[in-house]
ModelCIF file with pLDDT and N, C-alpha, C, O atoms, coordinates in Angstrom:
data_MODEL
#
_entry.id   MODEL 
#
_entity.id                         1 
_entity.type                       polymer 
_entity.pdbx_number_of_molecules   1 
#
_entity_poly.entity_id                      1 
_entity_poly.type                           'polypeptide(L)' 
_entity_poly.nstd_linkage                   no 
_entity_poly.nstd_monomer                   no 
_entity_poly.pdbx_seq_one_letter_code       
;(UNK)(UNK)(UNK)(UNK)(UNK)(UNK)(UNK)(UNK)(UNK)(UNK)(UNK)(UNK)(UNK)(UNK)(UNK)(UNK)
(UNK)(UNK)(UNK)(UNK)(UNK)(UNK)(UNK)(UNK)(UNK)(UNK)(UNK)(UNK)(UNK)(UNK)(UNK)(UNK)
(UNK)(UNK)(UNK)(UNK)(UNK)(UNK)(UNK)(UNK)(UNK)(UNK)(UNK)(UNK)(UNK)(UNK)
;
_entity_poly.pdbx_seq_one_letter_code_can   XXXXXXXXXXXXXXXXXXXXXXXXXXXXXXXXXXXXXXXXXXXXXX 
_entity_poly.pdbx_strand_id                 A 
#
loop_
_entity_poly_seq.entity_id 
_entity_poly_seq.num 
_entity_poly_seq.mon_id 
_entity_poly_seq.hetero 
1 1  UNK n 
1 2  UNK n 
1 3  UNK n 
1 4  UNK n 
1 5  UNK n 
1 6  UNK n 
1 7  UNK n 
1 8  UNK n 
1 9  UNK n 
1 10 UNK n 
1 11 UNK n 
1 12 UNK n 
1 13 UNK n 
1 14 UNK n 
1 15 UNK n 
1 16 UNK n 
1 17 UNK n 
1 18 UNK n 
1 19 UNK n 
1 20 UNK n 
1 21 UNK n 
1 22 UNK n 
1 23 UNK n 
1 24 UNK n 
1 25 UNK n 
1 26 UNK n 
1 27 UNK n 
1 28 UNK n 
1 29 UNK n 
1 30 UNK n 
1 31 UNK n 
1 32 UNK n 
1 33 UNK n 
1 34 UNK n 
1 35 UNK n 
1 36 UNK n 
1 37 UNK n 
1 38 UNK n 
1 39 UNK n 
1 40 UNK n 
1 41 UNK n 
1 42 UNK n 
1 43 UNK n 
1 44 UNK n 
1 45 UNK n 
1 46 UNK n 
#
_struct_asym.id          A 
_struct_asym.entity_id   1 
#
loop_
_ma_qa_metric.id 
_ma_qa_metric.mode 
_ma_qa_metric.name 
_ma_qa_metric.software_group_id 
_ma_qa_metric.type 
1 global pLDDT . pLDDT 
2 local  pLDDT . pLDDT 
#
_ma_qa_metric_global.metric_id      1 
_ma_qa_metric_global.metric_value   88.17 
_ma_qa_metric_global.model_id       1 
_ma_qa_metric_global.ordinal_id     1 
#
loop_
_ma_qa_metric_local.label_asym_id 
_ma_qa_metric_local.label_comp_id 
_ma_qa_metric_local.label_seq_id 
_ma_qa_metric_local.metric_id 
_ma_qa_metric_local.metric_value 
_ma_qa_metric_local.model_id 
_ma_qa_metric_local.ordinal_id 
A UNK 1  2 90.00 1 1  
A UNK 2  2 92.00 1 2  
A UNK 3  2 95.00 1 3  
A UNK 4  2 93.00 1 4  
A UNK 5  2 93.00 1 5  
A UNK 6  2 87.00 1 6  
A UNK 7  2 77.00 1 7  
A UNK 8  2 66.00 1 8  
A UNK 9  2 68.00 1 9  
A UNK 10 2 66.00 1 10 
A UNK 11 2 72.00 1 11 
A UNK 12 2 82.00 1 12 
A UNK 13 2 87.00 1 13 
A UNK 14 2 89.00 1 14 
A UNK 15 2 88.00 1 15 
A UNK 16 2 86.00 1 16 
A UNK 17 2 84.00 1 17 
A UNK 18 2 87.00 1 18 
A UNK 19 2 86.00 1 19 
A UNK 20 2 85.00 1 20 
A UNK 21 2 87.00 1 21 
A UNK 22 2 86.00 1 22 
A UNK 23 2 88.00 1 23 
A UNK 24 2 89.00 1 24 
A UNK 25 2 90.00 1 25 
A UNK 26 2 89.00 1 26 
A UNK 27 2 89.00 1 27 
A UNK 28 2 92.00 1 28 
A UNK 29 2 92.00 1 29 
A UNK 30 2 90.00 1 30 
A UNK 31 2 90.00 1 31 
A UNK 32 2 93.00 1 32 
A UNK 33 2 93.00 1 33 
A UNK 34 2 95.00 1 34 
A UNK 35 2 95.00 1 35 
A UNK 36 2 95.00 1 36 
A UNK 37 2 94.00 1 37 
A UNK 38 2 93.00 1 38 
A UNK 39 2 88.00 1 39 
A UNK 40 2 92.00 1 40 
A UNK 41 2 93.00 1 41 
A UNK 42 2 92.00 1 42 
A UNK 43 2 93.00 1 43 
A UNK 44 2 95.00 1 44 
A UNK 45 2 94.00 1 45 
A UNK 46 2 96.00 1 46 
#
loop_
_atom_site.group_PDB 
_atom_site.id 
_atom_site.type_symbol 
_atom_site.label_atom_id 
_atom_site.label_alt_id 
_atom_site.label_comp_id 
_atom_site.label_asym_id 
_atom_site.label_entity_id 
_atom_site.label_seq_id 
_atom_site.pdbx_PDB_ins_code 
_atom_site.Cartn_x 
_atom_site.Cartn_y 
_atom_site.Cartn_z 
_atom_site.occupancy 
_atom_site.B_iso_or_equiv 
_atom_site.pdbx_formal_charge 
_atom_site.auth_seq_id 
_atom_site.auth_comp_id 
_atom_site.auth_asym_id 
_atom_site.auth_atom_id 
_atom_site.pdbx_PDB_model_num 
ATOM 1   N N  . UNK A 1 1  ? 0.833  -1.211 0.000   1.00 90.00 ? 1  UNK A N  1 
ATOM 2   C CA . UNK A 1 1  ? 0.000  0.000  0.000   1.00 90.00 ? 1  UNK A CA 1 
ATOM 3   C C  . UNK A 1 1  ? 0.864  1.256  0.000   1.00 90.00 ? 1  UNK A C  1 
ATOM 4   O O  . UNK A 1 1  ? 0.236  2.305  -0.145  1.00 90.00 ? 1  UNK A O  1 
ATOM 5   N N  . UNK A 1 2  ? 2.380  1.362  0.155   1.00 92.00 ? 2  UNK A N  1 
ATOM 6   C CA . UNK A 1 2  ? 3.185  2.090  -0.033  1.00 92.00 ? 2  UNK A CA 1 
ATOM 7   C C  . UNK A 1 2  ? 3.715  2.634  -1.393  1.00 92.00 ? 2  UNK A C  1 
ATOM 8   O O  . UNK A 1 2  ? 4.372  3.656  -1.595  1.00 92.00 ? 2  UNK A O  1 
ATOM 9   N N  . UNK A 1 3  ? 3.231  1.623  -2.346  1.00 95.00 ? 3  UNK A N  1 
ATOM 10  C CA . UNK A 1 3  ? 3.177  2.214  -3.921  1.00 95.00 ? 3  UNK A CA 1 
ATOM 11  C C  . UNK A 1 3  ? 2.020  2.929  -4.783  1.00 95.00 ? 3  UNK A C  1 
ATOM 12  O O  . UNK A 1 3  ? 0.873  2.731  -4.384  1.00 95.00 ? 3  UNK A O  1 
ATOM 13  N N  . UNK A 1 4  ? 2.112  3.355  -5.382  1.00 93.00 ? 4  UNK A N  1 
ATOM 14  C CA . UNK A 1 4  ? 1.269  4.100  -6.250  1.00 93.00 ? 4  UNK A CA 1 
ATOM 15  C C  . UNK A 1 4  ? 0.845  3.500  -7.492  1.00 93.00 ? 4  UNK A C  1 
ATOM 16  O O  . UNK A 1 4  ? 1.651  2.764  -8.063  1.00 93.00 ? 4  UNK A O  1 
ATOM 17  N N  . UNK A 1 5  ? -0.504 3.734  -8.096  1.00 93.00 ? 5  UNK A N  1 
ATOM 18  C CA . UNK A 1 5  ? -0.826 2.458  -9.047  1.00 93.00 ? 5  UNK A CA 1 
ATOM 19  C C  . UNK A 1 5  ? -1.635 4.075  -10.031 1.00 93.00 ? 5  UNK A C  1 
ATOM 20  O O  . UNK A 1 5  ? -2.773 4.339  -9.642  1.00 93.00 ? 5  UNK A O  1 
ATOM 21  N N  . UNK A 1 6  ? -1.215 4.769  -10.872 1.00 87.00 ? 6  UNK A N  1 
ATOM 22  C CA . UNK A 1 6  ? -1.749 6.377  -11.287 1.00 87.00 ? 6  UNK A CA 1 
ATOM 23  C C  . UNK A 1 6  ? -2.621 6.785  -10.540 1.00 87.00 ? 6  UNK A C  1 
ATOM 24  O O  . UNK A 1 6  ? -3.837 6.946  -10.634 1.00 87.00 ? 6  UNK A O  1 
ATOM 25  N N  . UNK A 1 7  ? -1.488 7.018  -9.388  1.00 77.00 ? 7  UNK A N  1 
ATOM 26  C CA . UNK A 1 7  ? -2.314 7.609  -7.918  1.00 77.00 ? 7  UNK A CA 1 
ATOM 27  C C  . UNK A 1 7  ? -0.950 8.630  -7.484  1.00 77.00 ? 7  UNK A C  1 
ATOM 28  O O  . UNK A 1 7  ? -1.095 8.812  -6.275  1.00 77.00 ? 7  UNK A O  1 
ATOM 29  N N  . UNK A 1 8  ? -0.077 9.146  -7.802  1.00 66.00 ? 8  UNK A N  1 
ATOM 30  C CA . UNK A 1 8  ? 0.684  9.630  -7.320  1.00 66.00 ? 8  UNK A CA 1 
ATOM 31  C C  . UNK A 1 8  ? 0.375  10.582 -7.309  1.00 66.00 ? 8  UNK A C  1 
ATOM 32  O O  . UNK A 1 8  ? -0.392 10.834 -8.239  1.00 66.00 ? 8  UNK A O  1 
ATOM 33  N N  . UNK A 1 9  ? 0.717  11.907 -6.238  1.00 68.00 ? 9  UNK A N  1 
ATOM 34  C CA . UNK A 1 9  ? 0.536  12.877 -6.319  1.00 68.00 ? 9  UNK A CA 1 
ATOM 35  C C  . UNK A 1 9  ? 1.492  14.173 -5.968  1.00 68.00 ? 9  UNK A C  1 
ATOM 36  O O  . UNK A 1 9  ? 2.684  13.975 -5.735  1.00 68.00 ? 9  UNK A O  1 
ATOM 37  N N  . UNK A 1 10 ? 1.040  15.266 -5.940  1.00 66.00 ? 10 UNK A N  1 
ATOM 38  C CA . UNK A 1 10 ? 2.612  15.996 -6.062  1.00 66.00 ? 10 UNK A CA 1 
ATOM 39  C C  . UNK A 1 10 ? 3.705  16.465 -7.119  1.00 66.00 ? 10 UNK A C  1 
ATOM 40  O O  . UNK A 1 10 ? 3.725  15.908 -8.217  1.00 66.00 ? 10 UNK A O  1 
ATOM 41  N N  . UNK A 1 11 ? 4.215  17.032 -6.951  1.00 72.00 ? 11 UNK A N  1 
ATOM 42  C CA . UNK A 1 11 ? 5.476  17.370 -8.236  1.00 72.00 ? 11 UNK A CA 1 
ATOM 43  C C  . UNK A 1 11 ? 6.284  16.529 -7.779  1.00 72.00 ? 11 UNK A C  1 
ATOM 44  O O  . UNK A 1 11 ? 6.266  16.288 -6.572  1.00 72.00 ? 11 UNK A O  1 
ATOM 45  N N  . UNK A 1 12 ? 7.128  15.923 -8.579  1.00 82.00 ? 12 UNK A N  1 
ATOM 46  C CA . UNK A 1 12 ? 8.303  15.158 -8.139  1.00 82.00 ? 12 UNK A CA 1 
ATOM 47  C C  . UNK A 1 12 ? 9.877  16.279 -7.837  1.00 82.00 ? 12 UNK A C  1 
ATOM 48  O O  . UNK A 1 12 ? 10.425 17.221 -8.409  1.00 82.00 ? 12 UNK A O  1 
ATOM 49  N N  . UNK A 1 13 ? 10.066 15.542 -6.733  1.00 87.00 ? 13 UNK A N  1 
ATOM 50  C CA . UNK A 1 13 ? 11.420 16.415 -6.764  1.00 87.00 ? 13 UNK A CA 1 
ATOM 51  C C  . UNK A 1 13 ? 12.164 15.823 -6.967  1.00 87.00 ? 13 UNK A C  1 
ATOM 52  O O  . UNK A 1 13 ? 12.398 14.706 -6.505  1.00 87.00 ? 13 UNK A O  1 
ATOM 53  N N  . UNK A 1 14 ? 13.058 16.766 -8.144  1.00 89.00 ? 14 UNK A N  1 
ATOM 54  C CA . UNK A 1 14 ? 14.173 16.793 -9.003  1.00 89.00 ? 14 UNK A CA 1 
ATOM 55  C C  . UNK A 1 14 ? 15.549 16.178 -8.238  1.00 89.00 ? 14 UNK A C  1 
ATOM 56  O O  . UNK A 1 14 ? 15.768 16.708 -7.148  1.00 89.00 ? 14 UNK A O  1 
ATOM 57  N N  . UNK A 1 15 ? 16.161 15.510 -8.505  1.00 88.00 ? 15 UNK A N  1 
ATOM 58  C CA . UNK A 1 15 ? 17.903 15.405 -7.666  1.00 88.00 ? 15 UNK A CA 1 
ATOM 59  C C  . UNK A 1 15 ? 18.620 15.929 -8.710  1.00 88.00 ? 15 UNK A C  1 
ATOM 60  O O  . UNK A 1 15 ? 18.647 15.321 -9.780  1.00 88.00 ? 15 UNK A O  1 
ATOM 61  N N  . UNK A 1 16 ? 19.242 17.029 -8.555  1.00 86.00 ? 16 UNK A N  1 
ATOM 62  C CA . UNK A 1 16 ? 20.283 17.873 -8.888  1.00 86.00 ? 16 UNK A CA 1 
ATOM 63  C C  . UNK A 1 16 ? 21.500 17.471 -8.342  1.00 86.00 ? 16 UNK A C  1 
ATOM 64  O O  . UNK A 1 16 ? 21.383 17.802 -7.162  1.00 86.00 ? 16 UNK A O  1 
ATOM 65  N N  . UNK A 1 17 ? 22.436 17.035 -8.457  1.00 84.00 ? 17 UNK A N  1 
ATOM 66  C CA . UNK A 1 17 ? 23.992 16.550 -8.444  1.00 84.00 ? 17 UNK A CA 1 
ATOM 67  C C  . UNK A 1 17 ? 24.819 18.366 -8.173  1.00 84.00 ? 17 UNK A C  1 
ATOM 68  O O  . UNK A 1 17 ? 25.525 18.642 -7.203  1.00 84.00 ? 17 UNK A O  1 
ATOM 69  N N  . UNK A 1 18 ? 24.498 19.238 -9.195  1.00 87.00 ? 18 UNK A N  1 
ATOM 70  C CA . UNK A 1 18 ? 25.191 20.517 -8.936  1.00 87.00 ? 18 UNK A CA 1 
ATOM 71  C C  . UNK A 1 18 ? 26.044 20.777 -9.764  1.00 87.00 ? 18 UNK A C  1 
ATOM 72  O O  . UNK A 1 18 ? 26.781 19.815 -9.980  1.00 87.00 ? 18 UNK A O  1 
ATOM 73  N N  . UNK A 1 19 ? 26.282 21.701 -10.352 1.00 86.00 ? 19 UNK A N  1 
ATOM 74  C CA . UNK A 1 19 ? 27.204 22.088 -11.461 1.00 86.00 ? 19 UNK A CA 1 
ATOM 75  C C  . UNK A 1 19 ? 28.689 21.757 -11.659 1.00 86.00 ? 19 UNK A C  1 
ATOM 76  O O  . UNK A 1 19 ? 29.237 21.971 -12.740 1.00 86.00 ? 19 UNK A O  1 
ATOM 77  N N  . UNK A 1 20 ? 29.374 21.202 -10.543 1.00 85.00 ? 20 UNK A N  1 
ATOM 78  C CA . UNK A 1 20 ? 30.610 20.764 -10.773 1.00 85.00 ? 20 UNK A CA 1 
ATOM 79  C C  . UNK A 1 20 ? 30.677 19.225 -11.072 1.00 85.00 ? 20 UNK A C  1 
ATOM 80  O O  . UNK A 1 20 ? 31.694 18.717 -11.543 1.00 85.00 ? 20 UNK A O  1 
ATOM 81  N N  . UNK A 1 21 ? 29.573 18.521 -10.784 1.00 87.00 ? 21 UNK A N  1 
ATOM 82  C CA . UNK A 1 21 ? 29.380 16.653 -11.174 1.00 87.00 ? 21 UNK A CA 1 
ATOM 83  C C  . UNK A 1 21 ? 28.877 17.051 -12.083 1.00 87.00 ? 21 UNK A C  1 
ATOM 84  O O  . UNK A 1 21 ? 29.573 16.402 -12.864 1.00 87.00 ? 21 UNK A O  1 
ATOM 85  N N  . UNK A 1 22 ? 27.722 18.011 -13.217 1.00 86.00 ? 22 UNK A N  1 
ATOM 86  C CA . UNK A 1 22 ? 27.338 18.300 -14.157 1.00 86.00 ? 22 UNK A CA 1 
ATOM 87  C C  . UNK A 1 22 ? 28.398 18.062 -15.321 1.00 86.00 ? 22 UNK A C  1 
ATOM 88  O O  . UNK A 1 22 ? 28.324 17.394 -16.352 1.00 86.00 ? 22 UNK A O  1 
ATOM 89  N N  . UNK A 1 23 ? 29.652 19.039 -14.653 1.00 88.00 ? 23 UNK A N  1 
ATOM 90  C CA . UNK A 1 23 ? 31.018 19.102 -15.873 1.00 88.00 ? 23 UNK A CA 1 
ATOM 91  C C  . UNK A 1 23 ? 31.261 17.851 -15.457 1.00 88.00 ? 23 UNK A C  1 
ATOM 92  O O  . UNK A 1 23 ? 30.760 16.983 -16.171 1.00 88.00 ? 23 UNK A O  1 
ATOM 93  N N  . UNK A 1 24 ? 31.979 17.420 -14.362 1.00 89.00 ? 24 UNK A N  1 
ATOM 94  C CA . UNK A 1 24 ? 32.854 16.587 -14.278 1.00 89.00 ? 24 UNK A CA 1 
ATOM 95  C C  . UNK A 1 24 ? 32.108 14.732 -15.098 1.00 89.00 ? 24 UNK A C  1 
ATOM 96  O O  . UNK A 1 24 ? 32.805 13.790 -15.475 1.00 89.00 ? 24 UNK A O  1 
ATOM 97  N N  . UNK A 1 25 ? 31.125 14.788 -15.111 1.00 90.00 ? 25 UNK A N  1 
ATOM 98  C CA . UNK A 1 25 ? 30.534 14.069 -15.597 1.00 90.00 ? 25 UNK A CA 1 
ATOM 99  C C  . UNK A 1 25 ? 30.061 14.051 -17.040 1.00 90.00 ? 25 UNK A C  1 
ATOM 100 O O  . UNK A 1 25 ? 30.044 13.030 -17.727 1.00 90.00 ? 25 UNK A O  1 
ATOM 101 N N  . UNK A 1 26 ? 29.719 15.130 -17.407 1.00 89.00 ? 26 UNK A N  1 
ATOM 102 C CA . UNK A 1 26 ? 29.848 14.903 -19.030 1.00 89.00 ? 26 UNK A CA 1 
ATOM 103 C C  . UNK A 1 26 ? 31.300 15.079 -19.522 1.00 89.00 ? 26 UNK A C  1 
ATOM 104 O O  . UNK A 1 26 ? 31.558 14.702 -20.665 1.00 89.00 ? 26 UNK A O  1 
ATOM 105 N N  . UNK A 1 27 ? 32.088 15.518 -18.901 1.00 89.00 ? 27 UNK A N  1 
ATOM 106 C CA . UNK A 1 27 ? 33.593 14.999 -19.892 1.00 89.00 ? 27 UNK A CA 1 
ATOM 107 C C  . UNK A 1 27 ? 33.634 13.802 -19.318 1.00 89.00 ? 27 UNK A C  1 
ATOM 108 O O  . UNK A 1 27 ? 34.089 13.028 -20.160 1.00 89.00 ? 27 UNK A O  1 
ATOM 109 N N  . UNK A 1 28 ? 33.382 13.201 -18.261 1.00 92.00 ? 28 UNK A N  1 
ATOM 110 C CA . UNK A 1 28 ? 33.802 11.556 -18.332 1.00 92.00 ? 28 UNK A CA 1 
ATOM 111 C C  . UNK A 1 28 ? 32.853 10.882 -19.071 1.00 92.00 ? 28 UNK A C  1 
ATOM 112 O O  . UNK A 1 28 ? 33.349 9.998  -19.769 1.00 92.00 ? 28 UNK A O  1 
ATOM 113 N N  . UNK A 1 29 ? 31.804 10.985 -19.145 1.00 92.00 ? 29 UNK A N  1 
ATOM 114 C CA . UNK A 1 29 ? 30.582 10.229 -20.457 1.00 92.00 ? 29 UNK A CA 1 
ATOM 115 C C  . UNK A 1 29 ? 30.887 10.644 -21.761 1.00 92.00 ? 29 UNK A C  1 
ATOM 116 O O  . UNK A 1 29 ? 30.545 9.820  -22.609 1.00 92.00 ? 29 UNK A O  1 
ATOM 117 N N  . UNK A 1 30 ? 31.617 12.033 -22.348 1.00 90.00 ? 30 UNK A N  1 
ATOM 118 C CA . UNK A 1 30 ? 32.144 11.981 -23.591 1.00 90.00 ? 30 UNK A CA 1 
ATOM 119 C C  . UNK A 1 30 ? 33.587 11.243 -23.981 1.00 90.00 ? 30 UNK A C  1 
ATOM 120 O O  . UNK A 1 30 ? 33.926 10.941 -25.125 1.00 90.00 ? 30 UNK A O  1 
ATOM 121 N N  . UNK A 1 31 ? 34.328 11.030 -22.809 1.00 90.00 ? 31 UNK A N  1 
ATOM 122 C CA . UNK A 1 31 ? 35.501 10.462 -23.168 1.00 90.00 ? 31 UNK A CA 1 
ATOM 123 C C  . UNK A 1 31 ? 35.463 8.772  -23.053 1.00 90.00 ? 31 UNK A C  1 
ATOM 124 O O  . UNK A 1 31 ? 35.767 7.998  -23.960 1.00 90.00 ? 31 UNK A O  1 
ATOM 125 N N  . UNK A 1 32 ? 34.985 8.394  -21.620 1.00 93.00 ? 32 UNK A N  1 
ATOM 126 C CA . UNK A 1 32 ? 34.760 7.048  -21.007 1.00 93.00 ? 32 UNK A CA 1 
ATOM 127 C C  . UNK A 1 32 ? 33.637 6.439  -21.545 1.00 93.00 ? 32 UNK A C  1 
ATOM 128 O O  . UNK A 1 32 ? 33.445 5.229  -21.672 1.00 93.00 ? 32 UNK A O  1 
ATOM 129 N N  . UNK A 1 33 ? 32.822 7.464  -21.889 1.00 93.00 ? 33 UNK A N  1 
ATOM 130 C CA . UNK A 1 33 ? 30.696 6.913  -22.143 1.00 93.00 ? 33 UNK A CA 1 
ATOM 131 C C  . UNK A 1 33 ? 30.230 6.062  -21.353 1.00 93.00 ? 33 UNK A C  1 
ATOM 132 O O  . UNK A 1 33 ? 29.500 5.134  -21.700 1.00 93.00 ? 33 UNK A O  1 
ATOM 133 N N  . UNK A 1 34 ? 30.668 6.331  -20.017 1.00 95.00 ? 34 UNK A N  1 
ATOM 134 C CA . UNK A 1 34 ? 29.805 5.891  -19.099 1.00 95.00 ? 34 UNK A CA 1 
ATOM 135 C C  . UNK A 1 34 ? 29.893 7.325  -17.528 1.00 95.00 ? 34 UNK A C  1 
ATOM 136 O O  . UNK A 1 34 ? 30.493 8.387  -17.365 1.00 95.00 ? 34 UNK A O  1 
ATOM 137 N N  . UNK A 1 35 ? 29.088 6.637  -16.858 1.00 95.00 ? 35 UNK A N  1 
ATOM 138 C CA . UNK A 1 35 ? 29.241 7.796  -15.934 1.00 95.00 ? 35 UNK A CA 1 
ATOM 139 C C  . UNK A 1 35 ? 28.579 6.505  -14.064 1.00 95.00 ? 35 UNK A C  1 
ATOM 140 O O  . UNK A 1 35 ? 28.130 5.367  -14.202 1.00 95.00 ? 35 UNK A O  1 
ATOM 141 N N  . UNK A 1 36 ? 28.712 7.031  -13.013 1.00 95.00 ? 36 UNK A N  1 
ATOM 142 C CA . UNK A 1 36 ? 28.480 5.924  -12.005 1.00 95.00 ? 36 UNK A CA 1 
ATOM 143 C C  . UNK A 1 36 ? 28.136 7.364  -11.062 1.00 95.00 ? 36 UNK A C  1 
ATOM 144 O O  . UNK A 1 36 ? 28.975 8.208  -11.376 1.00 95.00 ? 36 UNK A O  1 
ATOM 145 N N  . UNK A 1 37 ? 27.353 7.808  -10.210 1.00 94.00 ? 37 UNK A N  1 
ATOM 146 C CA . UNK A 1 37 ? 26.442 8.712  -9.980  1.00 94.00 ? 37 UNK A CA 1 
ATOM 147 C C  . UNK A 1 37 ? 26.187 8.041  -8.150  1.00 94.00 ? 37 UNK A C  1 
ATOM 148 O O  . UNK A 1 37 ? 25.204 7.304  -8.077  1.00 94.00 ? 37 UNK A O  1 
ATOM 149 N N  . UNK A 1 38 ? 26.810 8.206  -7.053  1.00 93.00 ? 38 UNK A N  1 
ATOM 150 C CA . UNK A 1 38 ? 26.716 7.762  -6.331  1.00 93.00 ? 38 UNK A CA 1 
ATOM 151 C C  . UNK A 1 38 ? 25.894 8.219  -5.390  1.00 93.00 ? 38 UNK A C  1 
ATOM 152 O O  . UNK A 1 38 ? 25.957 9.398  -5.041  1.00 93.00 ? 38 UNK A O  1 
ATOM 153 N N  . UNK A 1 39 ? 24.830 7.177  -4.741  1.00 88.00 ? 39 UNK A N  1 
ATOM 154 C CA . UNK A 1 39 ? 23.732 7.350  -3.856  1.00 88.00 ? 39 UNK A CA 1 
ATOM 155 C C  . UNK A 1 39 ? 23.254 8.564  -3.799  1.00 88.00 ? 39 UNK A C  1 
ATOM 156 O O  . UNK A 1 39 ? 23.472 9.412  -2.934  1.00 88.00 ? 39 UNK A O  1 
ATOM 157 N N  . UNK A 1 40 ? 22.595 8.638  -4.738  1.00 92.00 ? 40 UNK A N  1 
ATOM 158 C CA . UNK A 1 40 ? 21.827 10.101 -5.074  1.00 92.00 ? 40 UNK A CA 1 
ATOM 159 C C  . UNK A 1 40 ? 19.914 9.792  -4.384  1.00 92.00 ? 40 UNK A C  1 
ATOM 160 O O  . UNK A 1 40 ? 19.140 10.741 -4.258  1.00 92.00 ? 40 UNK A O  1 
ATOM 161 N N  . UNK A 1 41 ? 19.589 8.616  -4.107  1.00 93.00 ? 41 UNK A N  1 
ATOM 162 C CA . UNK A 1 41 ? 18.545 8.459  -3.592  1.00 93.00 ? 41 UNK A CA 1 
ATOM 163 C C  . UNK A 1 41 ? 18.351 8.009  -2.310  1.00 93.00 ? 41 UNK A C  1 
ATOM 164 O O  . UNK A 1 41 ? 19.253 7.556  -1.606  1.00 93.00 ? 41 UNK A O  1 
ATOM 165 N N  . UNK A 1 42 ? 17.152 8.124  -1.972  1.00 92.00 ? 42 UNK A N  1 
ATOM 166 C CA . UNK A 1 42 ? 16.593 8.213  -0.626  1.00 92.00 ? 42 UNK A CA 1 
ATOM 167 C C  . UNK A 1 42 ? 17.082 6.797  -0.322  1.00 92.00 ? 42 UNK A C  1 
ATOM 168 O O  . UNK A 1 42 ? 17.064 6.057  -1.306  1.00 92.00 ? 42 UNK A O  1 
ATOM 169 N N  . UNK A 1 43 ? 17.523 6.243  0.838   1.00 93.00 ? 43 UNK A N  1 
ATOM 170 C CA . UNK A 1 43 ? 18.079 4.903  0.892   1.00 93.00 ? 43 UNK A CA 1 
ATOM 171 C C  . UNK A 1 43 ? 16.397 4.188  1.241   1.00 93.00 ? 43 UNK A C  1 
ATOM 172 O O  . UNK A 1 43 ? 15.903 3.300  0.547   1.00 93.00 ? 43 UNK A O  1 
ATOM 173 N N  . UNK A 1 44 ? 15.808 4.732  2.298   1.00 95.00 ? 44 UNK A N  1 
ATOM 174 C CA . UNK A 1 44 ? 14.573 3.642  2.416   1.00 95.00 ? 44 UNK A CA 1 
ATOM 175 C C  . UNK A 1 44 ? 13.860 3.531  0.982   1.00 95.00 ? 44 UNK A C  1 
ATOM 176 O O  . UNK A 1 44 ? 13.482 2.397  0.686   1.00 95.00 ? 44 UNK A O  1 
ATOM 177 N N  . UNK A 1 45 ? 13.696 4.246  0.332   1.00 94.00 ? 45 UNK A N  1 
ATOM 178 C CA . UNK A 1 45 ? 12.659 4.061  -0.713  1.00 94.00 ? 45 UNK A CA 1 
ATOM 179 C C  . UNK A 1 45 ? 13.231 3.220  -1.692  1.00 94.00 ? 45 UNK A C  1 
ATOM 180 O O  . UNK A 1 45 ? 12.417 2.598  -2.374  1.00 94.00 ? 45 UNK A O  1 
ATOM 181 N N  . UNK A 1 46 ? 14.696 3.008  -1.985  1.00 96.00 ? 46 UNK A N  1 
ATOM 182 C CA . UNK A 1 46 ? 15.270 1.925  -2.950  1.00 96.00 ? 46 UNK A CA 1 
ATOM 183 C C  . UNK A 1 46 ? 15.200 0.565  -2.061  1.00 96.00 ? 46 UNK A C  1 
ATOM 184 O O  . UNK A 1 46 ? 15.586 -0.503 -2.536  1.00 96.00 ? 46 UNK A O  1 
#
């Protein structure tokens, strides 16, 4: 009963990383093409 079935409600909020993982991350996805983005989410909800 903790999930949503097109019942959600609210704006979702955005996770923003911040303008220096912004750069530092698209030159490593244009050079490497990959990128690894660490625990950017809520730990209970994963």
């Amino acid at each position: 009963t903790d999930f949503h079935i097109e019942n959600s409600n609210g704006a979702l909020e955005l996770l923003d990383p911040g303008a220096e993982i912004k750069s530092v991350s698209d030159n490593w996805m244009r050079h490497e093409g990959y990128y690894q983005l660490k625990q950017i989410f809520n730990a209970g909800e994963i």
